[in-house]
PDB file of N, CA and C in Angstrom:
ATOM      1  N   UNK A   1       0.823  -1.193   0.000  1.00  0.00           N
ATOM      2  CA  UNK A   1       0.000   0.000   0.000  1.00  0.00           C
ATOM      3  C   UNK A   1       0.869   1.259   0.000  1.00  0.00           C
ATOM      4  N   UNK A   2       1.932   1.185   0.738  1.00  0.00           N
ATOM      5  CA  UNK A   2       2.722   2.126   0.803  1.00  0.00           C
ATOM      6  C   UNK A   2       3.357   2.428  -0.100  1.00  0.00           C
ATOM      7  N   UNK A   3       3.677   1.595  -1.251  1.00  0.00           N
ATOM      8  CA  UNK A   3       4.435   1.875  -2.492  1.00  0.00           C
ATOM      9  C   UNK A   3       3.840   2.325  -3.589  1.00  0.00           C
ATOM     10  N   UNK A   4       1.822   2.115  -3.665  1.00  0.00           N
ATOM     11  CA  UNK A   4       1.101   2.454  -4.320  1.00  0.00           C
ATOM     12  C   UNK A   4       0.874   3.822  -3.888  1.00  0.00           C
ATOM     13  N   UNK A   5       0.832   4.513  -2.600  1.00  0.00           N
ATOM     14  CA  UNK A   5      -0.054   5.984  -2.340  1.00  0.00           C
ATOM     15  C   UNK A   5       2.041   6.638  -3.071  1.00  0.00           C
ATOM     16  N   UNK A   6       3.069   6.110  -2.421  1.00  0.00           N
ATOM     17  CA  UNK A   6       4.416   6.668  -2.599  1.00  0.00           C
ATOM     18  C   UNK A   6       4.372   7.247  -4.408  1.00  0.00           C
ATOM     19  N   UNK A   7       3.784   6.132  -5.362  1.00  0.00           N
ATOM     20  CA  UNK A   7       4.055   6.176  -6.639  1.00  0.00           C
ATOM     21  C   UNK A   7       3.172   7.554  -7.061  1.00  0.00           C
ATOM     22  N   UNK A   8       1.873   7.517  -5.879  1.00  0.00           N
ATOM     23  CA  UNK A   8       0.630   8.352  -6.613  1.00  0.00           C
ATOM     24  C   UNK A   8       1.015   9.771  -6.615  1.00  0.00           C
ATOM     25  N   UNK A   9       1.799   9.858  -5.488  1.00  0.00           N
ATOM     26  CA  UNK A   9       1.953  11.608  -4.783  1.00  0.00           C
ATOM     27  C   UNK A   9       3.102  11.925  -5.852  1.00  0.00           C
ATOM     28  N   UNK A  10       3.947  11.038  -6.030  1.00  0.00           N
ATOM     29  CA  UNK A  10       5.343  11.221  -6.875  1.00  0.00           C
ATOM     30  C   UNK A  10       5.176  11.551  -8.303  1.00  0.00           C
ATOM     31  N   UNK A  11       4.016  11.151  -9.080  1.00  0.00           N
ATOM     32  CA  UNK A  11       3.184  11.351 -10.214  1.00  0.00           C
ATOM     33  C   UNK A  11       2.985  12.444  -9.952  1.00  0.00           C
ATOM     34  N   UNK A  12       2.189  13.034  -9.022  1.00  0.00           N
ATOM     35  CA  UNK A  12       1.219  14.371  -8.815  1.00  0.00           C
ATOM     36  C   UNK A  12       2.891  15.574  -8.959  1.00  0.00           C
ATOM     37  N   UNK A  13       3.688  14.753  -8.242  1.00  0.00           N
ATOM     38  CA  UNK A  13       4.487  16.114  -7.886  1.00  0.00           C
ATOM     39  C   UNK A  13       5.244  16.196  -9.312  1.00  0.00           C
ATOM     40  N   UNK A  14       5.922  15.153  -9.789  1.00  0.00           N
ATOM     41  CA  UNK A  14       6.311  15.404 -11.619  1.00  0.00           C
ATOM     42  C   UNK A  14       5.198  16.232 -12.118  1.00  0.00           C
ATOM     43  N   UNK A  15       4.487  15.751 -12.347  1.00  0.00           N
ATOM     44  CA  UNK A  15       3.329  16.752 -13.018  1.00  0.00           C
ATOM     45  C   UNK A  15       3.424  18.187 -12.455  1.00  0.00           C
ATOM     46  N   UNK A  16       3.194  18.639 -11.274  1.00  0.00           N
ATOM     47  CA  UNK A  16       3.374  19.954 -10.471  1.00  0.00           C
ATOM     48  C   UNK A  16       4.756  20.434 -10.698  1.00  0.00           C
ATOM     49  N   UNK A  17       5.610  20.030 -11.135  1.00  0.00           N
ATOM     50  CA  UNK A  17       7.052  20.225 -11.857  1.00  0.00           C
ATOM     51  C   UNK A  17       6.684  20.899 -13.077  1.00  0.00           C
ATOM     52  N   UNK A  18       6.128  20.292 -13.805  1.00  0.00           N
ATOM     53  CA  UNK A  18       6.144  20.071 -15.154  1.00  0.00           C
ATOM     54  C   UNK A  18       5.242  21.528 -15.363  1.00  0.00           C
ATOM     55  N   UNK A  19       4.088  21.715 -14.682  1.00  0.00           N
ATOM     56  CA  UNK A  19       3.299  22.648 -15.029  1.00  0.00           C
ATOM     57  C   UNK A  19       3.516  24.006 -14.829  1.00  0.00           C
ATOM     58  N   UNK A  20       4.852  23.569 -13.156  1.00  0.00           N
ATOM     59  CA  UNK A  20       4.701  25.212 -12.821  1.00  0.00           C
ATOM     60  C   UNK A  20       6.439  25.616 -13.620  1.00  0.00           C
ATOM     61  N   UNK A  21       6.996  24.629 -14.457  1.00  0.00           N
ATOM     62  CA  UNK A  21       8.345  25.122 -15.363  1.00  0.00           C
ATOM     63  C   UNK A  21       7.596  25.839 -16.648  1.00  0.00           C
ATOM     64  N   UNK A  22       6.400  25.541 -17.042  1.00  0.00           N
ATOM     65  CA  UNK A  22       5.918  25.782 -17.975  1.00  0.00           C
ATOM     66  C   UNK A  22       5.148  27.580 -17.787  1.00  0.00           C
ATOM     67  N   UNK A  23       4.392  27.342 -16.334  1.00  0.00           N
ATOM     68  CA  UNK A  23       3.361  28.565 -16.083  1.00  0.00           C
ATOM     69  C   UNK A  23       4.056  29.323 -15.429  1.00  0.00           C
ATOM     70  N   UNK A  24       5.694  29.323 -15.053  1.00  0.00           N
ATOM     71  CA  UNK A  24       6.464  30.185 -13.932  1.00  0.00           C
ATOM     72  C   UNK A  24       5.797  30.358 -12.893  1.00  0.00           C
ATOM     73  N   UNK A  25       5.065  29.715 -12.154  1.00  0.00           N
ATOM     74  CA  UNK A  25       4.496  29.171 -11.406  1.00  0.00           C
ATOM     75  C   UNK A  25       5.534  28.925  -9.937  1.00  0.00           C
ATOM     76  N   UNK A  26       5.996  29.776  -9.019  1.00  0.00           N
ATOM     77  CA  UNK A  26       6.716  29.162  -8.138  1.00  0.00           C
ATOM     78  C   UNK A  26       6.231  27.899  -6.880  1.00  0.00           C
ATOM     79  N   UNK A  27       4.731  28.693  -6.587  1.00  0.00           N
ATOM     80  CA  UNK A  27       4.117  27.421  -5.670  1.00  0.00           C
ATOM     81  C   UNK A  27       3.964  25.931  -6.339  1.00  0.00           C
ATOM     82  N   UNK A  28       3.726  25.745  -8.032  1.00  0.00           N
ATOM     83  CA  UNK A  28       3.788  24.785  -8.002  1.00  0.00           C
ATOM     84  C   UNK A  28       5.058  23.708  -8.185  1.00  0.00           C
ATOM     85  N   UNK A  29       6.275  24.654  -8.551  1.00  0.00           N
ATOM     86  CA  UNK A  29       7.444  24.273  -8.465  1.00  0.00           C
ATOM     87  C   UNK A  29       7.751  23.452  -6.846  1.00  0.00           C
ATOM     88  N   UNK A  30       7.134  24.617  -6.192  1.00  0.00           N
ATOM     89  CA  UNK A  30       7.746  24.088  -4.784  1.00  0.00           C
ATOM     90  C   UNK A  30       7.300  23.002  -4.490  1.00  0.00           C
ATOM     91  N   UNK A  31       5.952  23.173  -4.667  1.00  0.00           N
ATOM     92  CA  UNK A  31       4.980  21.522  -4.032  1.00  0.00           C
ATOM     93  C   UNK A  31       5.365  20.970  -5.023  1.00  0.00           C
ATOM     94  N   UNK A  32       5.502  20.376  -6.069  1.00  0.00           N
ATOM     95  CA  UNK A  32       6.282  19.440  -7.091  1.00  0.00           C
ATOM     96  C   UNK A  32       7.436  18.693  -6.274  1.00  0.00           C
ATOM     97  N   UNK A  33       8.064  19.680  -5.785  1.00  0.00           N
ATOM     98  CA  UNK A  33       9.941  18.943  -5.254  1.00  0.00           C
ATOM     99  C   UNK A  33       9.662  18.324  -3.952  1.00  0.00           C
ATOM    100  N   UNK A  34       8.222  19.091  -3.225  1.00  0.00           N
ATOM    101  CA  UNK A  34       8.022  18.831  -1.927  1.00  0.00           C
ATOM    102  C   UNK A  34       7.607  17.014  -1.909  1.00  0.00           C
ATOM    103  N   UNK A  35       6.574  17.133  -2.690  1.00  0.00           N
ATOM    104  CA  UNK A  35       5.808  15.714  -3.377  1.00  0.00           C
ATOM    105  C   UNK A  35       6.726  14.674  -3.476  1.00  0.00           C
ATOM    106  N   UNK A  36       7.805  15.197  -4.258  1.00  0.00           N
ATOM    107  CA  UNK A  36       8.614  14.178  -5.063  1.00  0.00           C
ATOM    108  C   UNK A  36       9.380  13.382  -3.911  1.00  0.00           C
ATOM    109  N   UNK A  37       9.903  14.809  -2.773  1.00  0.00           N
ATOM    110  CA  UNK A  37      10.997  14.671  -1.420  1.00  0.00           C
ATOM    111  C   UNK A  37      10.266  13.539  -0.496  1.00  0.00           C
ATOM    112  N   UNK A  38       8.598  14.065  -0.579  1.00  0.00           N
ATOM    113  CA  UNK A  38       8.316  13.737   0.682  1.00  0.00           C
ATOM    114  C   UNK A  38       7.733  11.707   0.495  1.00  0.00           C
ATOM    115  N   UNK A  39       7.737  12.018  -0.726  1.00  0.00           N
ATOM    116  CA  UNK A  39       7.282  10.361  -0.972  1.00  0.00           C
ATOM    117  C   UNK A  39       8.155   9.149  -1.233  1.00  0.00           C
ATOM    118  N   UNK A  40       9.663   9.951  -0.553  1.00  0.00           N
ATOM    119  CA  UNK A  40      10.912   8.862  -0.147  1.00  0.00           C
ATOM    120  C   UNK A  40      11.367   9.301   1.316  1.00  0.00           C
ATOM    121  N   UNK A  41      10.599  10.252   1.640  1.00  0.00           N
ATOM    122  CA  UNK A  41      11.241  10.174   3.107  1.00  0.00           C
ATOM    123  C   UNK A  41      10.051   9.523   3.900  1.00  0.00           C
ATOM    124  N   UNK A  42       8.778   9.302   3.633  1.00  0.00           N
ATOM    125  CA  UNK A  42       7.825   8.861   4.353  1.00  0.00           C
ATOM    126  C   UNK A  42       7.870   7.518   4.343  1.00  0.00           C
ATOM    127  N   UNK A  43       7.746   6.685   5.107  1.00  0.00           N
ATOM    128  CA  UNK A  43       7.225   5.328   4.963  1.00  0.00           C
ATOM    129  C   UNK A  43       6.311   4.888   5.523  1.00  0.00           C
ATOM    130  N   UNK A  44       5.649   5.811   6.255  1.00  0.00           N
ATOM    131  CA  UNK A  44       4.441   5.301   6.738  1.00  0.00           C
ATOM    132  C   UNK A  44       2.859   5.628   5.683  1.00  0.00           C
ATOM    133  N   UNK A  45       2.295   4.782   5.060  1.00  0.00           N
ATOM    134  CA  UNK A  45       1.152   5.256   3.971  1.00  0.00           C
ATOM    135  C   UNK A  45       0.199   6.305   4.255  1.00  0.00           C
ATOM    136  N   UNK A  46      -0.543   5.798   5.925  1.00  0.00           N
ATOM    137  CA  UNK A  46      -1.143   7.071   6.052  1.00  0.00           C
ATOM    138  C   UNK A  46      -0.447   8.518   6.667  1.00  0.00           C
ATOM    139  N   UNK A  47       0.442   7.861   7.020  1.00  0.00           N
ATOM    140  CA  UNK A  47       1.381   9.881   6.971  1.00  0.00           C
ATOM    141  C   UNK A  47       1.705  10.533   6.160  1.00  0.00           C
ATOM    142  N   UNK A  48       1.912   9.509   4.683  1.00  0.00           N
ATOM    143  CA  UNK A  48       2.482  10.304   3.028  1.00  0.00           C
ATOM    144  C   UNK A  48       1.080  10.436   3.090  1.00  0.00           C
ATOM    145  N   UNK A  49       0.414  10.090   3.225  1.00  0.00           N
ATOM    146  CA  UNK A  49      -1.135  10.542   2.200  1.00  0.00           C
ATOM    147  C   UNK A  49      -1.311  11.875   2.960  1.00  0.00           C
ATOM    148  N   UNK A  50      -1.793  12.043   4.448  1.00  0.00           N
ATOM    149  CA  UNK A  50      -1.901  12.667   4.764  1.00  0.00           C
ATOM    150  C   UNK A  50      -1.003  14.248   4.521  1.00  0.00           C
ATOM    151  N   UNK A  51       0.193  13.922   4.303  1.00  0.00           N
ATOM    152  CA  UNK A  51       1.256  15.136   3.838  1.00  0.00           C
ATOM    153  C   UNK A  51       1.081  15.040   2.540  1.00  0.00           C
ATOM    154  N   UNK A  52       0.538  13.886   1.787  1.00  0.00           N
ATOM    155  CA  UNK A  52       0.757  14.553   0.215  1.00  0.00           C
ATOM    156  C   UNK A  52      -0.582  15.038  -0.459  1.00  0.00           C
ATOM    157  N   UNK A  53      -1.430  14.829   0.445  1.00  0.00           N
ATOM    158  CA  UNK A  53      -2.921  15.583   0.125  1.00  0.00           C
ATOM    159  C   UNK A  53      -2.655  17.411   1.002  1.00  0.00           C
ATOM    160  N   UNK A  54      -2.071  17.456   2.082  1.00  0.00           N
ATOM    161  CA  UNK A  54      -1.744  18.560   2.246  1.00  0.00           C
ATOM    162  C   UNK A  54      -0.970  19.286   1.071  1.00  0.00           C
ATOM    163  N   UNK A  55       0.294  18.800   1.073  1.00  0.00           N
ATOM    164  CA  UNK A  55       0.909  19.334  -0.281  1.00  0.00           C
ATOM    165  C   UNK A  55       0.424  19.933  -1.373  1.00  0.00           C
ATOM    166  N   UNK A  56      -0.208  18.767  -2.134  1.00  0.00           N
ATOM    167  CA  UNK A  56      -1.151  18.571  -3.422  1.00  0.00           C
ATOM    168  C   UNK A  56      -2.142  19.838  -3.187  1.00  0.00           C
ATOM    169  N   UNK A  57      -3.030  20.532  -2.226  1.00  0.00           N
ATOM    170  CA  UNK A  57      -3.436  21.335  -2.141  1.00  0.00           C
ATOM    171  C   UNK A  57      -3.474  22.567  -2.428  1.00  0.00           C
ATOM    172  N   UNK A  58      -2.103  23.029  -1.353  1.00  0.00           N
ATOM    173  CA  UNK A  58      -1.490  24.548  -1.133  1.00  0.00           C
ATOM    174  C   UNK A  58      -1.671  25.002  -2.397  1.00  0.00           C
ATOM    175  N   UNK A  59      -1.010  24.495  -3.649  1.00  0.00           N
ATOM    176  CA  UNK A  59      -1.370  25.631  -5.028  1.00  0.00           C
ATOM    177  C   UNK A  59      -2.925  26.058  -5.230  1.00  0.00           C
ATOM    178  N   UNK A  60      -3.579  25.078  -5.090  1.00  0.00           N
ATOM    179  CA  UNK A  60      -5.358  25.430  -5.516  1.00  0.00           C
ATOM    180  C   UNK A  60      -5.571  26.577  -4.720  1.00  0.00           C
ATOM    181  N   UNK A  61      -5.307  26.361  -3.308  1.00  0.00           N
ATOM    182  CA  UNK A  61      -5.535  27.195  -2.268  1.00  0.00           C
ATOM    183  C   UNK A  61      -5.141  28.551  -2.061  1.00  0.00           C
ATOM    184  N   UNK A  62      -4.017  28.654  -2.825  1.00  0.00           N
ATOM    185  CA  UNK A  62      -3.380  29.702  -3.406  1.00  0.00           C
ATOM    186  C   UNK A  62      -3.542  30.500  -4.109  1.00  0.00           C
ATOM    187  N   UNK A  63      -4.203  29.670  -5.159  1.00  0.00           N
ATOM    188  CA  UNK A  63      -4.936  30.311  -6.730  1.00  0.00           C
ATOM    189  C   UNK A  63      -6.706  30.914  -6.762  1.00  0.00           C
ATOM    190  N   UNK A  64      -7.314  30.281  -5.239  1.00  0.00           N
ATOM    191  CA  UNK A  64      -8.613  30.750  -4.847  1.00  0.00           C
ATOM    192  C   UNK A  64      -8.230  31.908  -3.822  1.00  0.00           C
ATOM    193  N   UNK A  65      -7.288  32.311  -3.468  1.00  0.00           N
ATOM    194  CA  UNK A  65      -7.042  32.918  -2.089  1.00  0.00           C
ATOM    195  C   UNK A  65      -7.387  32.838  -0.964  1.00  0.00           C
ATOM    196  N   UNK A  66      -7.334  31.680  -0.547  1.00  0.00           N
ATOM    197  CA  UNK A  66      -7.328  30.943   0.599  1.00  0.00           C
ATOM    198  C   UNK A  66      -6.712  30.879   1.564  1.00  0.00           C
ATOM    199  N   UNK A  67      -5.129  30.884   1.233  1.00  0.00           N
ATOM    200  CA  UNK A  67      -4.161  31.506   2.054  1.00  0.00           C
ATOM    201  C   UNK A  67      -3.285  32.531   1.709  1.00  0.00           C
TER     202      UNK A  67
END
């Protein structure tokens, strides 16, 4: 399970790479590297999920002004 949520967040954060090199985008640069970092330092499944659904967030949240 842990290697399946590890693969999912690590997808999300390439992609969040990919979009914010394209849109100069710095939040999504950041959460991209954060994603990528945090889904080899975690090994516990529900603590990556829990940090990589936090992660995965912050840009939306950003882009509604939320925070």
């Amino acid at each position: 399970m842990s290697l399946f949520v590890s693969l999912l967040f690590s997808s999300i954060g390439g992609v969040y790479l990919i979009y914010g090199k394209r849109t100069y985008s710095t939040a999504y640069l950041v959460c991209g590297a954060l994603l990528l970092a945090v889904s080899y330092l975690i090994d516990n499944a529900l603590a990556l999920s829990v940090a990589g659904v936090a992660v995965t967030a912050v840009p939306h949240a950003l882009n509604r002004g939320w925070l």
